[in-house]
PDB file of N, CA and C in Angstrom:
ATOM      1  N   UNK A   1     -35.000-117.225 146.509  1.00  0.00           N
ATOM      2  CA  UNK A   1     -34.881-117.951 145.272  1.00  0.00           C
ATOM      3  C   UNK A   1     -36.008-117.544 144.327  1.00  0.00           C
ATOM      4  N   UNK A   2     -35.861-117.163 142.844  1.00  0.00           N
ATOM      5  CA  UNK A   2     -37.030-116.674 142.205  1.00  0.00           C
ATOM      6  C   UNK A   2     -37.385-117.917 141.399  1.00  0.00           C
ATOM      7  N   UNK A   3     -38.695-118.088 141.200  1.00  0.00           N
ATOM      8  CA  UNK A   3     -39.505-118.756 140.618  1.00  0.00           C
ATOM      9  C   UNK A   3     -40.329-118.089 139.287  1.00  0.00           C
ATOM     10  N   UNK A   4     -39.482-118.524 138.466  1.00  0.00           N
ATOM     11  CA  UNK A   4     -40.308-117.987 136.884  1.00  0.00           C
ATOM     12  C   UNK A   4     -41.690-118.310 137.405  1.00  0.00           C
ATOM     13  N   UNK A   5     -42.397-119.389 137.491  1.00  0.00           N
ATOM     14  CA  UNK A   5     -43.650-119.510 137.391  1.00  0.00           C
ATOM     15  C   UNK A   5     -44.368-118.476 137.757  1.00  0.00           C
ATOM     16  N   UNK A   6     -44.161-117.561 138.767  1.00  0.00           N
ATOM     17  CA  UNK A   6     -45.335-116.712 139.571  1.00  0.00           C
ATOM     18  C   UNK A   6     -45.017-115.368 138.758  1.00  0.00           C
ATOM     19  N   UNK A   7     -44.048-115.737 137.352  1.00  0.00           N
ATOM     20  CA  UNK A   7     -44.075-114.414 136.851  1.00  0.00           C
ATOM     21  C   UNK A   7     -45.258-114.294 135.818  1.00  0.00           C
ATOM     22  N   UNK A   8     -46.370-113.021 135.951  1.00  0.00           N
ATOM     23  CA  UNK A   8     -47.006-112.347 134.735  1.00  0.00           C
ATOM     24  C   UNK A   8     -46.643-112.115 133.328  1.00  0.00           C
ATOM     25  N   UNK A   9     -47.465-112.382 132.656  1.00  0.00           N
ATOM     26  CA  UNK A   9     -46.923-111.693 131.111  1.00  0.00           C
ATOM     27  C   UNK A   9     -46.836-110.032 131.634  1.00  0.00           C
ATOM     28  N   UNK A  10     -45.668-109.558 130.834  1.00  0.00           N
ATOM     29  CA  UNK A  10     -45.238-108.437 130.927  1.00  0.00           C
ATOM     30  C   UNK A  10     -43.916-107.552 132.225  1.00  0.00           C
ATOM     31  N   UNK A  11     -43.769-108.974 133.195  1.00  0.00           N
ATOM     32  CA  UNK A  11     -43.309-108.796 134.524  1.00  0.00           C
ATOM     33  C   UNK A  11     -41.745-109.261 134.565  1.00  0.00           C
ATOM     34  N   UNK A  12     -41.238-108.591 135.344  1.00  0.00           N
ATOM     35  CA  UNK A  12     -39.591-109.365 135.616  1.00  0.00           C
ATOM     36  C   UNK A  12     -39.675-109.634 136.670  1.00  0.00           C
ATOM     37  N   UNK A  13     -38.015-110.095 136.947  1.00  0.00           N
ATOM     38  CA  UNK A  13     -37.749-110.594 138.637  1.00  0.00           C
ATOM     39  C   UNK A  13     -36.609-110.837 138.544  1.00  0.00           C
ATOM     40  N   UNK A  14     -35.746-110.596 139.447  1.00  0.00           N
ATOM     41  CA  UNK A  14     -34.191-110.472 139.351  1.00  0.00           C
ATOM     42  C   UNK A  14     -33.774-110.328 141.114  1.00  0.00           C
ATOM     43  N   UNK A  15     -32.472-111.266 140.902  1.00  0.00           N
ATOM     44  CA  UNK A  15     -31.769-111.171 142.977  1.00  0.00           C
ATOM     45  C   UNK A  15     -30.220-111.373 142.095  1.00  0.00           C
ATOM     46  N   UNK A  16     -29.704-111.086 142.915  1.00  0.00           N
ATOM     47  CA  UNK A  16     -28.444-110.875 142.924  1.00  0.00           C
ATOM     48  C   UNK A  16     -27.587-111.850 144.214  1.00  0.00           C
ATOM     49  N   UNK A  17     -26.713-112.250 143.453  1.00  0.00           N
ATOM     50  CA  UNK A  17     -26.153-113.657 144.410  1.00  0.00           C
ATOM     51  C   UNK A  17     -24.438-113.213 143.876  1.00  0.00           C
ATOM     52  N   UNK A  18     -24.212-114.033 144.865  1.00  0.00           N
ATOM     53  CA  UNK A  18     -22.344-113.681 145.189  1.00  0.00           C
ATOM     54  C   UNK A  18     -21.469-115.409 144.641  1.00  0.00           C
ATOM     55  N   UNK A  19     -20.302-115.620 143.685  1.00  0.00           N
ATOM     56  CA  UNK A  19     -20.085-116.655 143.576  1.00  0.00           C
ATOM     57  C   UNK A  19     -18.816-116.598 143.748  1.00  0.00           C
ATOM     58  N   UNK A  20     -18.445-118.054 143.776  1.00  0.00           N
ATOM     59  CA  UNK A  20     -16.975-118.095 143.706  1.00  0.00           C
ATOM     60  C   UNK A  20     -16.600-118.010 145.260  1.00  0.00           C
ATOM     61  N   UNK A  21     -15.052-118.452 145.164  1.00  0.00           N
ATOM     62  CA  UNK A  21     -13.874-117.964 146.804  1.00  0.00           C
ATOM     63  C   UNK A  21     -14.192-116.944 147.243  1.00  0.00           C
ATOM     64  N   UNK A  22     -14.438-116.666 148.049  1.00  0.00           N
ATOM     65  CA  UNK A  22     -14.024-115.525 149.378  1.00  0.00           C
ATOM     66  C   UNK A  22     -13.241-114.124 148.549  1.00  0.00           C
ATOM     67  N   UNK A  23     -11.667-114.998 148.290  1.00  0.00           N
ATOM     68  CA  UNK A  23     -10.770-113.734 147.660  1.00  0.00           C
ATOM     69  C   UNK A  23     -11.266-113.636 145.905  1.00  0.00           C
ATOM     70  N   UNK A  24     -11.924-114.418 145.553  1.00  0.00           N
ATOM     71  CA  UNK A  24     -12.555-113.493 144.306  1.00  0.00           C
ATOM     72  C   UNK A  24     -13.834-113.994 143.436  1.00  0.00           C
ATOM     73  N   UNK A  25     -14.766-113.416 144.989  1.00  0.00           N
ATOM     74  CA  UNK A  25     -15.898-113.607 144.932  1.00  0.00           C
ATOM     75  C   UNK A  25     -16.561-112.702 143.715  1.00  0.00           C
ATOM     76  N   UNK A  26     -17.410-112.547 143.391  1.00  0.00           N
ATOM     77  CA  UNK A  26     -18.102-111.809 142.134  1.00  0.00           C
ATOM     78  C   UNK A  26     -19.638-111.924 141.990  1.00  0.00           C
ATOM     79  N   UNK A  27     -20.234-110.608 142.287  1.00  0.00           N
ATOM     80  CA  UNK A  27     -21.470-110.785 142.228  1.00  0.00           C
ATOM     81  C   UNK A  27     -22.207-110.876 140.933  1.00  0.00           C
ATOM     82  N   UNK A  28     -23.549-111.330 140.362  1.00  0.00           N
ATOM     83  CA  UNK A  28     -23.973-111.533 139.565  1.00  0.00           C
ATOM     84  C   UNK A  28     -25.642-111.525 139.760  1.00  0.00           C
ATOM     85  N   UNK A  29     -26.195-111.266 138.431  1.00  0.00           N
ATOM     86  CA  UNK A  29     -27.977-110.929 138.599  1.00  0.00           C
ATOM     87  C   UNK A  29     -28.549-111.951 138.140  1.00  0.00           C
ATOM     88  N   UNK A  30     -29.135-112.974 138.411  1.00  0.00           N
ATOM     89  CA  UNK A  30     -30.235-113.546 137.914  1.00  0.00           C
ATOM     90  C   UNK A  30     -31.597-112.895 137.368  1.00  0.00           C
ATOM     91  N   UNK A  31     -31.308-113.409 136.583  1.00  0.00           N
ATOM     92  CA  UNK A  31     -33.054-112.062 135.752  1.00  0.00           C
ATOM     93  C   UNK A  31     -34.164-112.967 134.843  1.00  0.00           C
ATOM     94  N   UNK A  32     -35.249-112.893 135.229  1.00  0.00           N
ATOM     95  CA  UNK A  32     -36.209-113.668 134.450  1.00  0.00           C
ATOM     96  C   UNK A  32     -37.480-112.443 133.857  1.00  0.00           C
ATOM     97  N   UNK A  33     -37.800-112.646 132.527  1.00  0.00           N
ATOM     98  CA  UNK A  33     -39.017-111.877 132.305  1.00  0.00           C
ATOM     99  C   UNK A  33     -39.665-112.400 131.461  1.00  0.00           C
ATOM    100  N   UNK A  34     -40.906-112.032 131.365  1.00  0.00           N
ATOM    101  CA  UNK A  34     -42.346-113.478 130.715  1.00  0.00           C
ATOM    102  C   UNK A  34     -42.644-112.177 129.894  1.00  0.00           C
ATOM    103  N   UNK A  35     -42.403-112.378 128.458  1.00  0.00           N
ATOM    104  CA  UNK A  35     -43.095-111.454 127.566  1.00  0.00           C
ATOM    105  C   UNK A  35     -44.748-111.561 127.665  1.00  0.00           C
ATOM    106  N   UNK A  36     -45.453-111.056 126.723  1.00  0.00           N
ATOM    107  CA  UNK A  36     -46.257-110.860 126.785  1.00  0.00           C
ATOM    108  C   UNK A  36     -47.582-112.040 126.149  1.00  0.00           C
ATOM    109  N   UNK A  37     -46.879-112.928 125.649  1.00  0.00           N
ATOM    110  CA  UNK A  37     -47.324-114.449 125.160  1.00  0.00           C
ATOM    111  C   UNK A  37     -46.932-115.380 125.893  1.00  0.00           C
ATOM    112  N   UNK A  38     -46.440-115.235 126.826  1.00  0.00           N
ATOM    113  CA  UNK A  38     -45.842-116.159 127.933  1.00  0.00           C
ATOM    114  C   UNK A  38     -44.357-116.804 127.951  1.00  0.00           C
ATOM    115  N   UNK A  39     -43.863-116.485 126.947  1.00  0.00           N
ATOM    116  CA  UNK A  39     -42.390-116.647 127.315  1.00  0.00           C
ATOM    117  C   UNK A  39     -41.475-116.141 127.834  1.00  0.00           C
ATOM    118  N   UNK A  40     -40.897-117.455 127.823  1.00  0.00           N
ATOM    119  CA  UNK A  40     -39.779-116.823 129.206  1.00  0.00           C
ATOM    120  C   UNK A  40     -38.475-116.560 129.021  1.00  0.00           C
ATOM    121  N   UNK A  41     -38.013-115.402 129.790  1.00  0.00           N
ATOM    122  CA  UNK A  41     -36.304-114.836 129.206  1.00  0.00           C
ATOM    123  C   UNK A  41     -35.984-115.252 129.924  1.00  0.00           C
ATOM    124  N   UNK A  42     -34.939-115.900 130.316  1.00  0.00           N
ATOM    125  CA  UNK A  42     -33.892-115.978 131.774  1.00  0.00           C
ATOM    126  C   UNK A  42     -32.428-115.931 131.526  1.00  0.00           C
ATOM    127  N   UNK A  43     -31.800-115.174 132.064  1.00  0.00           N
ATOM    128  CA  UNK A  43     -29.986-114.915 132.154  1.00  0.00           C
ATOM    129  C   UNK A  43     -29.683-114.684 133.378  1.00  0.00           C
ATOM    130  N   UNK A  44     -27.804-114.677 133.703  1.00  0.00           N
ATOM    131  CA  UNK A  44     -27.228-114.470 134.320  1.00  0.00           C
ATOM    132  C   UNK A  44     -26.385-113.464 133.843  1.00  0.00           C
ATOM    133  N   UNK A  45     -26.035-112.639 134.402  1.00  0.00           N
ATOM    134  CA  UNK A  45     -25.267-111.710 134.279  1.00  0.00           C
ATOM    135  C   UNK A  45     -24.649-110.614 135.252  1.00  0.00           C
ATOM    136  N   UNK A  46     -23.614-110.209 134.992  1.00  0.00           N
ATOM    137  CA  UNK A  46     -22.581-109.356 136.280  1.00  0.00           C
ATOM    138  C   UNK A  46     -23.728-108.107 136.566  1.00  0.00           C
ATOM    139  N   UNK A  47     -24.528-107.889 136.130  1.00  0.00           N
ATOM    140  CA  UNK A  47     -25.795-106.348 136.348  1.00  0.00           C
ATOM    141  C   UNK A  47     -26.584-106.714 135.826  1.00  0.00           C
ATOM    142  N   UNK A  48     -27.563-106.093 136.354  1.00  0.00           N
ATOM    143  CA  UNK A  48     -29.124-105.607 136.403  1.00  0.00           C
ATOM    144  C   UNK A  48     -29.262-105.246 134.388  1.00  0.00           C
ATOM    145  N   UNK A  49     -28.392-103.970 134.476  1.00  0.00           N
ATOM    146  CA  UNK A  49     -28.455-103.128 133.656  1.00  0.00           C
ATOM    147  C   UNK A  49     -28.247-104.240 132.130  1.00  0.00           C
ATOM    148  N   UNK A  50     -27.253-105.322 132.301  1.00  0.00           N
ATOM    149  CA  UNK A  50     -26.823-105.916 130.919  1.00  0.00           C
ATOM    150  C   UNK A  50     -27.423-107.139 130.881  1.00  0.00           C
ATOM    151  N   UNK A  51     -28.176-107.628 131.952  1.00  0.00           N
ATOM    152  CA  UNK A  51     -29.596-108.033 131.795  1.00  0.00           C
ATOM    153  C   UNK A  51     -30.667-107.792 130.866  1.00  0.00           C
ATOM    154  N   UNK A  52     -31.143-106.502 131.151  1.00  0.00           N
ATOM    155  CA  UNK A  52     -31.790-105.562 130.487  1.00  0.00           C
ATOM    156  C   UNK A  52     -31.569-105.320 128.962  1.00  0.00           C
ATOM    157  N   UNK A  53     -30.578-105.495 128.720  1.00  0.00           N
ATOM    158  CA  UNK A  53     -30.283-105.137 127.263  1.00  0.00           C
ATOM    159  C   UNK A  53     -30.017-106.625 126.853  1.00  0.00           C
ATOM    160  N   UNK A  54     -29.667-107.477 127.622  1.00  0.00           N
ATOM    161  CA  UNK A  54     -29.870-108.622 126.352  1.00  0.00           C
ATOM    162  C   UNK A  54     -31.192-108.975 126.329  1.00  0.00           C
ATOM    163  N   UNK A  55     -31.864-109.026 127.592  1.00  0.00           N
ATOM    164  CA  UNK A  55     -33.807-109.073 127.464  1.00  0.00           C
ATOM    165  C   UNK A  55     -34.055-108.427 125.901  1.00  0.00           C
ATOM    166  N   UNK A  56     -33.662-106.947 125.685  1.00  0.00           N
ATOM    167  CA  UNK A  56     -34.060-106.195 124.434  1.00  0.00           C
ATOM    168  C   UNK A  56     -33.388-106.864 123.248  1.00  0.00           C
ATOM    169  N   UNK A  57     -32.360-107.312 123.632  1.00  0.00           N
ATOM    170  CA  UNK A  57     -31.685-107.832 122.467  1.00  0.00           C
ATOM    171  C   UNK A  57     -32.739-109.075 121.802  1.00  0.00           C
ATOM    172  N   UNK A  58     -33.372-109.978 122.936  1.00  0.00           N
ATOM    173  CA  UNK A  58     -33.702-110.931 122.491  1.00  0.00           C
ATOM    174  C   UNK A  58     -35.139-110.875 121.796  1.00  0.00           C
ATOM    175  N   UNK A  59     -35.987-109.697 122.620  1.00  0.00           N
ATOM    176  CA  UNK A  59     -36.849-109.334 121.817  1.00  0.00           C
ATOM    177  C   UNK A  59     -36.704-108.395 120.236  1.00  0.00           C
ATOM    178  N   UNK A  60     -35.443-107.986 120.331  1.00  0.00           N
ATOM    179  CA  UNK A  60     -35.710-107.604 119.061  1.00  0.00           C
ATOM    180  C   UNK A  60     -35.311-109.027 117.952  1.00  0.00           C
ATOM    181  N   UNK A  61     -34.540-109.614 118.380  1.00  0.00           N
ATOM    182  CA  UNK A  61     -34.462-110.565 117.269  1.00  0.00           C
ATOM    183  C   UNK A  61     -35.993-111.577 116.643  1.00  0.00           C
ATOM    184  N   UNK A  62     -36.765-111.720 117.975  1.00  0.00           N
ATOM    185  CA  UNK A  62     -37.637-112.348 117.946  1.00  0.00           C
ATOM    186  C   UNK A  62     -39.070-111.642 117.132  1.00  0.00           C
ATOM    187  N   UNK A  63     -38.714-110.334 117.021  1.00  0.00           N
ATOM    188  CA  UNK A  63     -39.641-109.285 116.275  1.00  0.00           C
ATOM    189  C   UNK A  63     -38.950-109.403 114.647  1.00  0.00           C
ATOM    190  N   UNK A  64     -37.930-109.661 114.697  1.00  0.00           N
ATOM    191  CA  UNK A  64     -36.963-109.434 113.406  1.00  0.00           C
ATOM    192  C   UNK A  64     -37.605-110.768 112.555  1.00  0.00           C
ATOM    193  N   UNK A  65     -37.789-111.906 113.805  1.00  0.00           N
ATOM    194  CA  UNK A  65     -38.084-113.321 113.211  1.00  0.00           C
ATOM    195  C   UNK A  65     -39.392-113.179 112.719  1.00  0.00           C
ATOM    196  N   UNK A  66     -40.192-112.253 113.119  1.00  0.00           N
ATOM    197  CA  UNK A  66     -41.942-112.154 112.828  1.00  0.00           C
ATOM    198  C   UNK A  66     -42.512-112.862 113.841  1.00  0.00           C
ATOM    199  N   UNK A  67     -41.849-113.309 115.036  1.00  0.00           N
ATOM    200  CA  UNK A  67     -42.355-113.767 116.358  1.00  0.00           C
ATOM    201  C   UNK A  67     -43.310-112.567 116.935  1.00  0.00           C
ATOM    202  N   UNK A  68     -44.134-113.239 117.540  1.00  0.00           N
ATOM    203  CA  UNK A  68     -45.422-112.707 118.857  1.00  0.00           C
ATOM    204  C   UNK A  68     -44.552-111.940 119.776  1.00  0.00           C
ATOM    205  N   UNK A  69     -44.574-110.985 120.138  1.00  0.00           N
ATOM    206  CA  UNK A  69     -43.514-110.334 121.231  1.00  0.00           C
ATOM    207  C   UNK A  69     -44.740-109.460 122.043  1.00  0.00           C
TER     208      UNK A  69
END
């Protein structure tokens, strides 16, 4: 089980868990990352990879806002 707390500024953490029935089970990523001011990203999503890009997504909006990133 991951625990945002023990995450660093600058650090991620991500596991991958299985949901749903048996016959249509579906795996999915839990992903957390602590920018560099201490906030925290967290999603779910079917990959690693589209994790990753909404992480970027969210920092760019937050750069767009004139936010601390």
């Amino acid at each position: 089980m991951l625990d945002p707390k023990n995450l660093k500024p600058g650090e991620e953490q991500y596991e991958e868990f299985e949901n749903g029935p048996s016959c249509r089970r579906k795996t999915y990523v839990q992903y957390d990352y602590r920018d560099m001011h201490g906030e925290l990203f967290s999603c779910v999503k079917p990959t690693l990879g589209i994790c990753r890009a909404a992480k970027e997504t969210w920092l760019s909006a937050r750069m767009l806002k004139g936010e601390k990133v």
